[in-house]
Protein backbone atom coordinates (compact mmCIF):
# COMPACT_ATOMS: atom_id res chain seq x y z
CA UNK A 1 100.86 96.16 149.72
CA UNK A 2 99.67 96.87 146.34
CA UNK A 3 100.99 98.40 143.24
CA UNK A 4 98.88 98.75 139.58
CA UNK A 5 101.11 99.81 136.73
CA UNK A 6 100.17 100.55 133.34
CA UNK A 7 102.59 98.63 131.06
CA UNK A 8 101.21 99.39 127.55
CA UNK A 9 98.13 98.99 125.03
CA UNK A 10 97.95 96.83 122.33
CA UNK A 11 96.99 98.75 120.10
CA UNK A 12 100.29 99.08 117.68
CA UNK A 13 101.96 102.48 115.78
CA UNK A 14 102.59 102.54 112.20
CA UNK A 15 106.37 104.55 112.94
CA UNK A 16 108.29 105.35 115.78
CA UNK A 17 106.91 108.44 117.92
CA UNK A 18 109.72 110.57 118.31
CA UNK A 19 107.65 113.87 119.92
CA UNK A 20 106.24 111.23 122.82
CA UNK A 21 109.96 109.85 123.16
CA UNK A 22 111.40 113.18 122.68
CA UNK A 23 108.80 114.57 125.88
CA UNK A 24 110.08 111.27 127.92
CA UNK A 25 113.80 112.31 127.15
CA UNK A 26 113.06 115.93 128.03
CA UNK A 27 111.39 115.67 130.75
CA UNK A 28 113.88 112.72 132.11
CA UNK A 29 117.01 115.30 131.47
CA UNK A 30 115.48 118.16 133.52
CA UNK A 31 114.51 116.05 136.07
CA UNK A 32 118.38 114.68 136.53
CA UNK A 33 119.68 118.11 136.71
CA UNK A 34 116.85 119.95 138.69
CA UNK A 35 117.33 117.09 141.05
CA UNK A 36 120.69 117.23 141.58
CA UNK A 37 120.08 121.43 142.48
CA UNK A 38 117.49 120.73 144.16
CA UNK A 39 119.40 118.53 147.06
CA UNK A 40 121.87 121.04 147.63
CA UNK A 41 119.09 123.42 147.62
CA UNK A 42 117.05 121.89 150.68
CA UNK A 43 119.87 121.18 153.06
CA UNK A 44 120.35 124.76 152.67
CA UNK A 45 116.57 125.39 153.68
CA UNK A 46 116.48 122.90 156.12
CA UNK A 47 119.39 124.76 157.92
CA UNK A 48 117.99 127.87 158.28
CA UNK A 49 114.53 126.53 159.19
CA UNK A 50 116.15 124.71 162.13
CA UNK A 51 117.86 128.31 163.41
CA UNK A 52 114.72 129.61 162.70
CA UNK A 53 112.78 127.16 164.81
CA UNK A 54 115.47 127.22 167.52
CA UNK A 55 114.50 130.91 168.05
CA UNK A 56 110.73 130.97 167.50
CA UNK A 57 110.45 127.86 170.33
CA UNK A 58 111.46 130.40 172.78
CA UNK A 59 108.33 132.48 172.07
CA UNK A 60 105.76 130.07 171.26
CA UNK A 61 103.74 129.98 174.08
CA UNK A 62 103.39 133.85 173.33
CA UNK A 63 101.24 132.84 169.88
CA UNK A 64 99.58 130.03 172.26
CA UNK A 65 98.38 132.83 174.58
CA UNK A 66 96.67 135.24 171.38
CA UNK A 67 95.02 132.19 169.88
CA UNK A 68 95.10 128.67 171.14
CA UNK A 69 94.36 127.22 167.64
CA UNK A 70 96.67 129.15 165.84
CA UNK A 71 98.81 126.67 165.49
CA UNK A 72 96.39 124.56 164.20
CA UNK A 73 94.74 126.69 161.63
CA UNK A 74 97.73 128.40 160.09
CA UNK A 75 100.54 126.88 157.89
CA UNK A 76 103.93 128.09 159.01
CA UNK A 77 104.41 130.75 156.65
CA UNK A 78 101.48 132.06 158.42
CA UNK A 79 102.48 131.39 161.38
CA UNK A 80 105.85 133.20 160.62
CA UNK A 81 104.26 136.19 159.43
CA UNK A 82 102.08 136.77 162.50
CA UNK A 83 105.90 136.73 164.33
CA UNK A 84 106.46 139.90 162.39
CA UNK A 85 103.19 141.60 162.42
CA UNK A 86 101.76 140.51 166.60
CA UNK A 87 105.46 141.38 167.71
CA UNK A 88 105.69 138.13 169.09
CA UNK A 89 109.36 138.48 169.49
CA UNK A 90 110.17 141.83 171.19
CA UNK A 91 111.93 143.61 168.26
CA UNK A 92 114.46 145.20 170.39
CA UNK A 93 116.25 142.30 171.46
CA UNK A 94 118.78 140.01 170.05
CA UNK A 95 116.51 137.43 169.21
CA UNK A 96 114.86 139.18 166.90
CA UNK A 97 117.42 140.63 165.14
CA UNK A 98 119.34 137.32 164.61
CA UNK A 99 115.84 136.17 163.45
CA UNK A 100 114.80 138.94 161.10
CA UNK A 101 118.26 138.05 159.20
CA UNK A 102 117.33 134.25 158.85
CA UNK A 103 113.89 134.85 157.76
CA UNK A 104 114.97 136.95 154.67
CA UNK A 105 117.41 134.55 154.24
CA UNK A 106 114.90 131.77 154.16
CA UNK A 107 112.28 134.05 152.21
CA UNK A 108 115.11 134.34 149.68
CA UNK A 109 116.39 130.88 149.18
CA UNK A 110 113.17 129.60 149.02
CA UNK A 111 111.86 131.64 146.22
CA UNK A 112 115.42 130.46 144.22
CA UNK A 113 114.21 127.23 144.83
CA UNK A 114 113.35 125.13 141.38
CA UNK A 115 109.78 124.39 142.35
CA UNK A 116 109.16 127.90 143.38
CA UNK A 117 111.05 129.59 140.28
CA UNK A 118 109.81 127.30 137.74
CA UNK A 119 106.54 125.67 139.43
CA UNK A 120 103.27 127.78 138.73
CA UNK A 121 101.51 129.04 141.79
CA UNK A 122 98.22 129.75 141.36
CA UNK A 123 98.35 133.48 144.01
CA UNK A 124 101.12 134.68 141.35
CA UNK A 125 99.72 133.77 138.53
CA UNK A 126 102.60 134.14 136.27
CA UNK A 127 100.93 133.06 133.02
CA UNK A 128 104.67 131.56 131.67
CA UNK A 129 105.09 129.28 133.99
CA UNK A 130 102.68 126.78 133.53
CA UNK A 131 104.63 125.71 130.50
CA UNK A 132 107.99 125.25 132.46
CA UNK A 133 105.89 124.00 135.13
CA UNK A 134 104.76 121.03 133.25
CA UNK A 135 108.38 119.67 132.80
CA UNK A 136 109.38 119.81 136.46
CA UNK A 137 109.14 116.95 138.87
CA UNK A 138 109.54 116.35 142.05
CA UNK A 139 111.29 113.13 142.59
CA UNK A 140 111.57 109.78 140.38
CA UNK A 141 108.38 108.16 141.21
CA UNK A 142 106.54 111.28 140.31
CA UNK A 143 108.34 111.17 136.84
CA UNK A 144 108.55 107.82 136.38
CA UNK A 145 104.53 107.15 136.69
CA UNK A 146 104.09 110.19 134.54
CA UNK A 147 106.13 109.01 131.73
CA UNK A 148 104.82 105.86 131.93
CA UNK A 149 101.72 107.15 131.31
CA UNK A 150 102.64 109.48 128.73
CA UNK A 151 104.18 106.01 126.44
CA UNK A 152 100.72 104.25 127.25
CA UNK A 153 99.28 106.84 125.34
CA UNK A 154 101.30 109.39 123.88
CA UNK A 155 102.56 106.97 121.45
CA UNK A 156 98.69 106.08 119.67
CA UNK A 157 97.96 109.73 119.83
CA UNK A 158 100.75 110.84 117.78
CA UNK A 159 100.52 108.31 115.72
CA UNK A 160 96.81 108.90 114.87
CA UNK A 161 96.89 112.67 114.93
CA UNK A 162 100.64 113.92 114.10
CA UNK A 163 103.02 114.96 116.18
CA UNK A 164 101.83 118.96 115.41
CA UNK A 165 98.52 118.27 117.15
CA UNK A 166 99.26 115.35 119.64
CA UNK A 167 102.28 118.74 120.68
CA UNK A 168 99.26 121.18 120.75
CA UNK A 169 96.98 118.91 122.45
CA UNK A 170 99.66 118.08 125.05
CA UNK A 171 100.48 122.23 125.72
CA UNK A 172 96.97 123.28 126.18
CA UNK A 173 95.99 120.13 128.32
CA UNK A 174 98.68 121.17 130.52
CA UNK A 175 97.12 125.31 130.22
CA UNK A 176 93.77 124.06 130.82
CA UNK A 177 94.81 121.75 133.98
CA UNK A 178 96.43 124.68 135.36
CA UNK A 179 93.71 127.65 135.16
CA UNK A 180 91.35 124.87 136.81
CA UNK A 181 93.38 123.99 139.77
CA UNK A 182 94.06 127.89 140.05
CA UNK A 183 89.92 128.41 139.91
CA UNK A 184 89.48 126.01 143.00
CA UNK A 185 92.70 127.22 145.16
CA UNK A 186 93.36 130.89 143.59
CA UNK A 187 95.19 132.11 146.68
CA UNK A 188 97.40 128.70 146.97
CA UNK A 189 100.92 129.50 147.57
CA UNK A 190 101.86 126.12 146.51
CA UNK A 191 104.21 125.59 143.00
CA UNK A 192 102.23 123.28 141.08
CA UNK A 193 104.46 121.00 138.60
CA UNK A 194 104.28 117.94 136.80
CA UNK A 195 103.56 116.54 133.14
CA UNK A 196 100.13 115.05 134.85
CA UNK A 197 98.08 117.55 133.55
CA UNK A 198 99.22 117.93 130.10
CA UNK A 199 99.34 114.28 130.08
CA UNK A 200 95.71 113.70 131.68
CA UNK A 201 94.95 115.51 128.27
CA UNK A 202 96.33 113.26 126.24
CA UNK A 203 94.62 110.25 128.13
CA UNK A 204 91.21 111.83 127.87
CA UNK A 205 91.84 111.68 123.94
CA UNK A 206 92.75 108.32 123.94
CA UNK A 207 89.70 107.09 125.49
CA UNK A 208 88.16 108.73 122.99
CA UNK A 209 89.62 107.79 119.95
CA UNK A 210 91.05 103.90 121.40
CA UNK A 211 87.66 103.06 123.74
CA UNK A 212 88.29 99.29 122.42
CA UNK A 213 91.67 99.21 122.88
CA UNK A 214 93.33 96.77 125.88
CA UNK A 215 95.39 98.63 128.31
CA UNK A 216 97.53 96.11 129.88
CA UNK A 217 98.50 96.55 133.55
CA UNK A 218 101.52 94.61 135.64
CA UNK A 219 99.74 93.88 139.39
CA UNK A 220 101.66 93.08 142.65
CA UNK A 221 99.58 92.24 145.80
CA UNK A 222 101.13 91.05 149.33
CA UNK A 223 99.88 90.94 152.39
CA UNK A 224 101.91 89.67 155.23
CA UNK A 225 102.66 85.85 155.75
CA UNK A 226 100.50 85.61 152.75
CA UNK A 227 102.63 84.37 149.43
CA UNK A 228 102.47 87.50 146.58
CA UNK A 229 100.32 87.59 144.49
CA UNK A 230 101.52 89.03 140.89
CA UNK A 231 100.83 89.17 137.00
CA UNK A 232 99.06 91.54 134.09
CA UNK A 233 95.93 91.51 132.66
CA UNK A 234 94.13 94.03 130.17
CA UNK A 235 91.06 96.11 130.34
CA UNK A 236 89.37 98.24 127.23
CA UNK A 237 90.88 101.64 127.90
CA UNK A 238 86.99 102.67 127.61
CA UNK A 239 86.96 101.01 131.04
CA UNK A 240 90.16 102.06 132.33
CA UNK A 241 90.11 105.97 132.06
CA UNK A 242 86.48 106.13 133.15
CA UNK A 243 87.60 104.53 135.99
CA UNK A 244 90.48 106.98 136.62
CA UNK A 245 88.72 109.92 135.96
CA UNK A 246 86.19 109.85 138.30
CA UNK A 247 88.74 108.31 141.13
CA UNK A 248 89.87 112.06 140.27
CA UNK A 249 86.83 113.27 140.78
CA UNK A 250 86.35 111.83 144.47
CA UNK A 251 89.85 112.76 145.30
CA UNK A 252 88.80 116.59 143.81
CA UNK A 253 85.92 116.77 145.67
CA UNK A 254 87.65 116.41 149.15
CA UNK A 255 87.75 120.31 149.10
CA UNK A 256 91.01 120.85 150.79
CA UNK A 257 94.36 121.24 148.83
CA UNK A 258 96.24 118.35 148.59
CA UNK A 259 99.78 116.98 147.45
CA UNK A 260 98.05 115.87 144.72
CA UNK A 261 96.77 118.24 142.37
CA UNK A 262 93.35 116.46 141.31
CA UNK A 263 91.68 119.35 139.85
CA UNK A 264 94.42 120.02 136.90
CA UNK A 265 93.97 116.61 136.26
CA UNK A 266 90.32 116.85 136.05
CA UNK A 267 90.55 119.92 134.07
CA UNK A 268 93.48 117.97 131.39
CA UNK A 269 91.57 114.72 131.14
CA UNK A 270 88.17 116.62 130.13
CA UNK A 271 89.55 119.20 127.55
CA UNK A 272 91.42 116.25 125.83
CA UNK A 273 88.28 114.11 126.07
CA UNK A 274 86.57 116.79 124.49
CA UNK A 275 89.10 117.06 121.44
CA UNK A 276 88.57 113.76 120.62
CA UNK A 277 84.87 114.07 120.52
CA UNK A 278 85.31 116.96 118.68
CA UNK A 279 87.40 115.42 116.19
CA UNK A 280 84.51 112.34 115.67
CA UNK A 281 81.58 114.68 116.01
CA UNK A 282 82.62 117.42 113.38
CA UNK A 283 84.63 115.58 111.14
CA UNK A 284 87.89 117.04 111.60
CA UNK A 285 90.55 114.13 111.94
CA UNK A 286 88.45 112.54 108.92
CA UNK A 287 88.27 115.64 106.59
CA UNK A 288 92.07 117.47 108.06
CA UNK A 289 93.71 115.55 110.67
CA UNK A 290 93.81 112.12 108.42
CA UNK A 291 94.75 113.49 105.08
CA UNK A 292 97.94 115.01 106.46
CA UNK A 293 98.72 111.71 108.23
CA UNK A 294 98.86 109.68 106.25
CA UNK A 295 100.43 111.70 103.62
CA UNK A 296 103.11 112.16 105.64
CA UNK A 297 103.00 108.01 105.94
CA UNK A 298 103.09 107.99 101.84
CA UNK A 299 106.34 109.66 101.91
CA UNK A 300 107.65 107.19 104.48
CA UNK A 301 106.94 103.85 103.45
CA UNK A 302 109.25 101.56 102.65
CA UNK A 303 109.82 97.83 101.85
CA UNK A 304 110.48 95.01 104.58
CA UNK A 305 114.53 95.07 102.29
CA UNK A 306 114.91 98.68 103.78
CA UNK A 307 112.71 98.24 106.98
CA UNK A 308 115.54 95.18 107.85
CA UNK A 309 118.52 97.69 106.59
CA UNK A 310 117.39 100.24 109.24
CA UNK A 311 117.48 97.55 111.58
CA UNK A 312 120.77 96.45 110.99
CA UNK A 313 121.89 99.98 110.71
CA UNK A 314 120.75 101.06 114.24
CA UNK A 315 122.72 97.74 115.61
CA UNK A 316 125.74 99.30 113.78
CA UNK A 317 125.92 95.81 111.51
CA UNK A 318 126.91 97.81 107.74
CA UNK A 319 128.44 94.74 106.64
CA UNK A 320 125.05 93.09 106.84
CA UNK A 321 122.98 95.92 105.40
CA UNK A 322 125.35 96.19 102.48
CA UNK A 323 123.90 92.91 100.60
CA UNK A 324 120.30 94.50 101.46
CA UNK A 325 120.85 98.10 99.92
CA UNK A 326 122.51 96.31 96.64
CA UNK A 327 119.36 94.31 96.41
CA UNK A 328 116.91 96.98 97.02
CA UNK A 329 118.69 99.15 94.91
CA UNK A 330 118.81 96.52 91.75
CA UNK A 331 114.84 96.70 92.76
CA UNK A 332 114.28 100.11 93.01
CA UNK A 333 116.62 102.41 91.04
CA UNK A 334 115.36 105.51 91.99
CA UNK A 335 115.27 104.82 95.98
CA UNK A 336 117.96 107.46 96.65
CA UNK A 337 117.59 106.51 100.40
CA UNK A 338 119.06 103.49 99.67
CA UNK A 339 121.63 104.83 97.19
CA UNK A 340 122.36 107.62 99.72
CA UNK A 341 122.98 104.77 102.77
CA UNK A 342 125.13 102.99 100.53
CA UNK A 343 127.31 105.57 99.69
CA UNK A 344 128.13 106.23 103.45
CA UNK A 345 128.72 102.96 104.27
CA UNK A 346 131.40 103.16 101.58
CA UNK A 347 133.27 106.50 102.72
CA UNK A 348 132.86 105.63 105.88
CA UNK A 349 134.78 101.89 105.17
CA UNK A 350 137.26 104.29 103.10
CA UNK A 351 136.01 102.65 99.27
CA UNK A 352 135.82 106.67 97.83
CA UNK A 353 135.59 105.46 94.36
CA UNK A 354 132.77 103.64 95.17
CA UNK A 355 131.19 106.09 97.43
CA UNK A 356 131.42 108.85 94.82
CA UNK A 357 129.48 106.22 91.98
CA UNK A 358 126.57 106.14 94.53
CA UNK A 359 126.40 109.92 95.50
CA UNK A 360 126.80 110.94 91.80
CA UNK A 361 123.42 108.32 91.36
CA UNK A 362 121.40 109.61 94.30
CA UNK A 363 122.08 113.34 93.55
CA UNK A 364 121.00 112.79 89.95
CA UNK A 365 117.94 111.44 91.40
CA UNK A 366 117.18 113.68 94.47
CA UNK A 367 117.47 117.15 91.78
CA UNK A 368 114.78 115.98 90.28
CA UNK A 369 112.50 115.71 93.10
CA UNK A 370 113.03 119.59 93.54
CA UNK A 371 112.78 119.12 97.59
CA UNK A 372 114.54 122.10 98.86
CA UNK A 373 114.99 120.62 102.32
CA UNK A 374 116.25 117.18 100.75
CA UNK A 375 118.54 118.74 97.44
CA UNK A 376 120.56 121.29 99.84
CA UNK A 377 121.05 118.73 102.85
CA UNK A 378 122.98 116.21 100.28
CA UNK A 379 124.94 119.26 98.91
CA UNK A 380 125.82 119.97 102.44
CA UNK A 381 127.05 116.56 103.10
CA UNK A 382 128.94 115.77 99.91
CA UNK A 383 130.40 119.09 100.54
CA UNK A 384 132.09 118.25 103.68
CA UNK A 385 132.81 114.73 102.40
CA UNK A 386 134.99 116.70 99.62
CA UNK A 387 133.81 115.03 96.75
CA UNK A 388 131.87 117.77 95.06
CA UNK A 389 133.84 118.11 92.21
CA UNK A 390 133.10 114.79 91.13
CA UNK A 391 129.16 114.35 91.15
CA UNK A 392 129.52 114.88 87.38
CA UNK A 393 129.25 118.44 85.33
CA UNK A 394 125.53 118.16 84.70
CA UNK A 395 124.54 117.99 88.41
CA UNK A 396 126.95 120.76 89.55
CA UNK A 397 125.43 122.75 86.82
CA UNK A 398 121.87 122.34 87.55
CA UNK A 399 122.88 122.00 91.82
CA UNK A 400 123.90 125.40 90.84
CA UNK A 401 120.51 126.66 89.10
CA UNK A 402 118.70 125.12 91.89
CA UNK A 403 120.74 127.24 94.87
CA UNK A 404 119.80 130.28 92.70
CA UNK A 405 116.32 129.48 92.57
CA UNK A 406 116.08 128.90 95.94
CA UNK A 407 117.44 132.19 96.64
CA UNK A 408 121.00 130.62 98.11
CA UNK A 409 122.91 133.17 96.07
CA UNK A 410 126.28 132.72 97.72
CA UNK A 411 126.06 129.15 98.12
CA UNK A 412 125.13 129.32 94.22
CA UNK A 413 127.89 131.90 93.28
CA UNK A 414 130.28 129.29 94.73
CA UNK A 415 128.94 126.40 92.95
CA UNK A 416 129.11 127.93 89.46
CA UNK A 417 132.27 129.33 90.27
CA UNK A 418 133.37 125.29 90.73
CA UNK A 419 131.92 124.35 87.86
CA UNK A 420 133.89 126.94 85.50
CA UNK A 421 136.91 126.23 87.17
CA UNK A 422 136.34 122.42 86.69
CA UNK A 423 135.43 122.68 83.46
CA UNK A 424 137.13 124.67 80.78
CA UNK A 425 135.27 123.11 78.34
CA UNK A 426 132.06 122.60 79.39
CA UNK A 427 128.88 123.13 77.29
CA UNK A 428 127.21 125.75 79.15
CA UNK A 429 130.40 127.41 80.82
CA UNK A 430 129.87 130.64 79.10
CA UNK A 431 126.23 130.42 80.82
CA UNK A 432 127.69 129.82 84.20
CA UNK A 433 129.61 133.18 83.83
CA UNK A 434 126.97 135.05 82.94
CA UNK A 435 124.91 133.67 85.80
CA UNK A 436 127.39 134.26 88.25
CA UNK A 437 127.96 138.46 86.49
CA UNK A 438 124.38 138.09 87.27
CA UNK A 439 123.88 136.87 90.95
CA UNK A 440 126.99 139.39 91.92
CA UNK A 441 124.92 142.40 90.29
CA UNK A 442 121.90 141.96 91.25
CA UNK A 443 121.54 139.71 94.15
CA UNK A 444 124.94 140.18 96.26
CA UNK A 445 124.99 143.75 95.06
CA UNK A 446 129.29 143.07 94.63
CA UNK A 447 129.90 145.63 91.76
CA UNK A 448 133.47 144.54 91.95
CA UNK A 449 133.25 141.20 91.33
CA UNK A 450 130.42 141.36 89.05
CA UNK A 451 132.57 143.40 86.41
CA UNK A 452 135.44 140.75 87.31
CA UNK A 453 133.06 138.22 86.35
CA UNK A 454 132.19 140.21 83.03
CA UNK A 455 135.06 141.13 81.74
CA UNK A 456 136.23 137.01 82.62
CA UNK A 457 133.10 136.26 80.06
CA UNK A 458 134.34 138.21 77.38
CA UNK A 459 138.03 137.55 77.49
CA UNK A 460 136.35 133.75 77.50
CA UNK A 461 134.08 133.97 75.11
CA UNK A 462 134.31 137.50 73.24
CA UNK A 463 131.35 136.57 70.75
CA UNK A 464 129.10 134.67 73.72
CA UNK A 465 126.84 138.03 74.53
CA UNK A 466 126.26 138.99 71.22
CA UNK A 467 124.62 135.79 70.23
CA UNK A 468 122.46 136.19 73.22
């Protein structure tokens, strides 16, 4: 007995690769639940197939008598359909009647089957179906050595590349895999499924782009009477995948159609191989693929005070990150993350007062960055924390501006409306009238309420428009 499992690389990531966990969690989900239809699903099969057989036992020797090696040379769909068209059961008896009725039945279940309506089979050819066939599997062992070796690599490749191309990479590996398998067996009638293609892809770019990188593998080897034999050791992945590949390649070249589909790995494992030569030879992931990486790395970094607070956050200890975010915020004023955890772990302990003192400080800060994403998810949440009204009149103004200028005109009619009503005597209430005359005119096309709004201004501020 023998058993070679990849357990990792050592080769590290510079964040955590939430596309190549995200695919494990996917695929792990769909797996649990098209399992648990699937067993209901067989018995059902397996049912009818014994009736089936009961009846076509009978008349056997009848298909023995046309062709002696029939039952050699023909699957049992085959088999079935020469029942129908040789009139092997005489189709005026009972027999066949009772049989007719469980082969549709059979014919029907099976094609409800998950495999069958989510596999792809290459004699259909239903283009779609190659991308839900890539997320079935059919049974743990198939999953679990599939995600394994989607973590062995997935992880580097996203890393390196983003998770916008490792995604693209993954899809069309799992395309290409497909259409090659379906060149070598066009008229199979068997679903093929399974991440193995999409994920061969991924392995042929990270033997590529990581040749010197140590793959490290767990190894179990008993014969009997003979003690075990067990342990890890690591191999340059430049070794490794070679190695794999062209065990592909012998297993491929067998000819027949096997459990196994060899081809679409063959087919995955080259196209991603050829990315990553691509990406040397040409210059892309230096001149495109790096720039955006590690921009997107600039915008993440952080010191080892807020790497430790995410730490303790994600082991749910806020009473030791709270020390950590004072310190890093005494260190770094204007890290709003920091300001922004802070104030949650406040509300959340029920200290409003102080909650509100860090919101009002991280909103200041994050309206100046002008991040539409970042500004309107903090209005969102201090919104449902209540505590609008209180992240002081010169950020509910310009809060206001902002959801105007980013084309949020009810969001920003209702924020000027708070700050007029909160402040009777603020500076530029007259303006926030006027602005809110304005966005009913002209933007929420409310004649109504924009002459409310009007006639509000100059009952207000009767003198206000003709200083304009």
């Amino acid at each position: 007995m023998f058993f070679l499992i990849p357990i990792g690389s050592e080769e590290g990531v510079r964040r955590l690769p939430y596309l190549t966990i995200g695919l494990i969690v996917l695929n792990s989900i769909i797996w649990f639940i098209t399992s648990m239809v699937l067993g209901g699903q067989i018995n059902e099969l397996e049912k009818i197939n014994k009736e089936l057989f009961d009846i076509e036992s009978k008349y056997m020797y009848r298909i023995i008598e046309t062709d002696p090696t029939l039952l050699t040379k023909c699957n049992v769909d085959e088999i079935r359909e020469r029942f129908i068209a040789d009139e092997i059961i005489p189709r005026d008896s009972e027999d066949y009647a009772e049989w007719m009725n469980l082969y549709k039945e059979f014919t029907t279940k099976r094609s409800n089957m998950v495999f069958e309506r989510w596999g792809f089979t290459p004699k259909k050819f239903e283009f779609l179906k190659i991308f839900s066939s890539i997320f079935i599997h059919a049974n743990f062992l198939h999953l679990l050595f599939n995600m394994l070796f989607l973590w062995l690599v997935g992880c580097n490749i996203e890393d390196d590349w983003s998770w916008k191309v490792f995604l693209g990479l993954y899809l069309i590996s799992g395309v290409i895999a497909c259409l090659l398998h379906t060149a070598f067996f066009p008229k199979s009638t068997v679903p093929l499924i399974g991440a193995s293609g999409a994920i061969a892809g991924v392995m042929g770019a990270f033997m590529i782009r990581h040749y010197k990188t140590k793959i490290r593998f767990a190894y179990f080897l008993w014969f009997i009477l003979i003690r075990p034999y067990y342990g890890t050791f690591a191999i340059y992945a430049g070794i490794a995948l070679p190695f794999w590949f062209l065990q592909q390649i012998i297993f491929a070249g067998g000819g027949a159609e096997s459990g196994t589909a060899h081809w679409a790995h063959v087919g995955g494992f080259v196209f991603g191989a050829v990315v990553g030569v691509s990406m040397k030879l040409f210059g892309i992931e230096k001149k495109y693929v790096a720039p955006m990486v590690e921009d997107s790395f600039e915008k993440l970094k952080m010191s080892p005070k807020m790497k430790e607070v995410n730490k303790k956050l994600d082991n749910g200890d806020t009473a030791g990150a709270m020390p950590l975010l004072l310190m890093v915020i005494s260190e770094e004023p204007q890290n709003f993350d920091a300001l922004l955890m802070l104030a949650r772990i406040y509300f959340e302990k029920g200290h409003r007062d102080d909650a509100i003192v860090m919101y009002k400080k991280a909103f200041d800060i994050i309206l100046q960055t002008e991040n539409s994403n970042l500004i309107f998810s903090t209005y969102e949440e201090i919104k449902e924390k209540n505590i609008l009204r209180k992240i002081s009149e010169k950020n509910i103004y310009n809060l206001a501006n902002f959801l105007e200028k980013d084309e949020k005109y009810e969001e920003a009619v209702k924020v000027f409306g708070l700050y007029i009503e909160i402040y009777p005597s603020g500076k530029v209430r007259p303006k926030a009238i006027y602005r809110t005359f304005l966005l009913f005119r002209d933007k929420l096309n409310n004649k109504t309420m924009a002459q409310h709004a009007l006639a509000y201004l100059k009952k207000e501020y009767p003198d206000w428009l003709q200083l304009q």
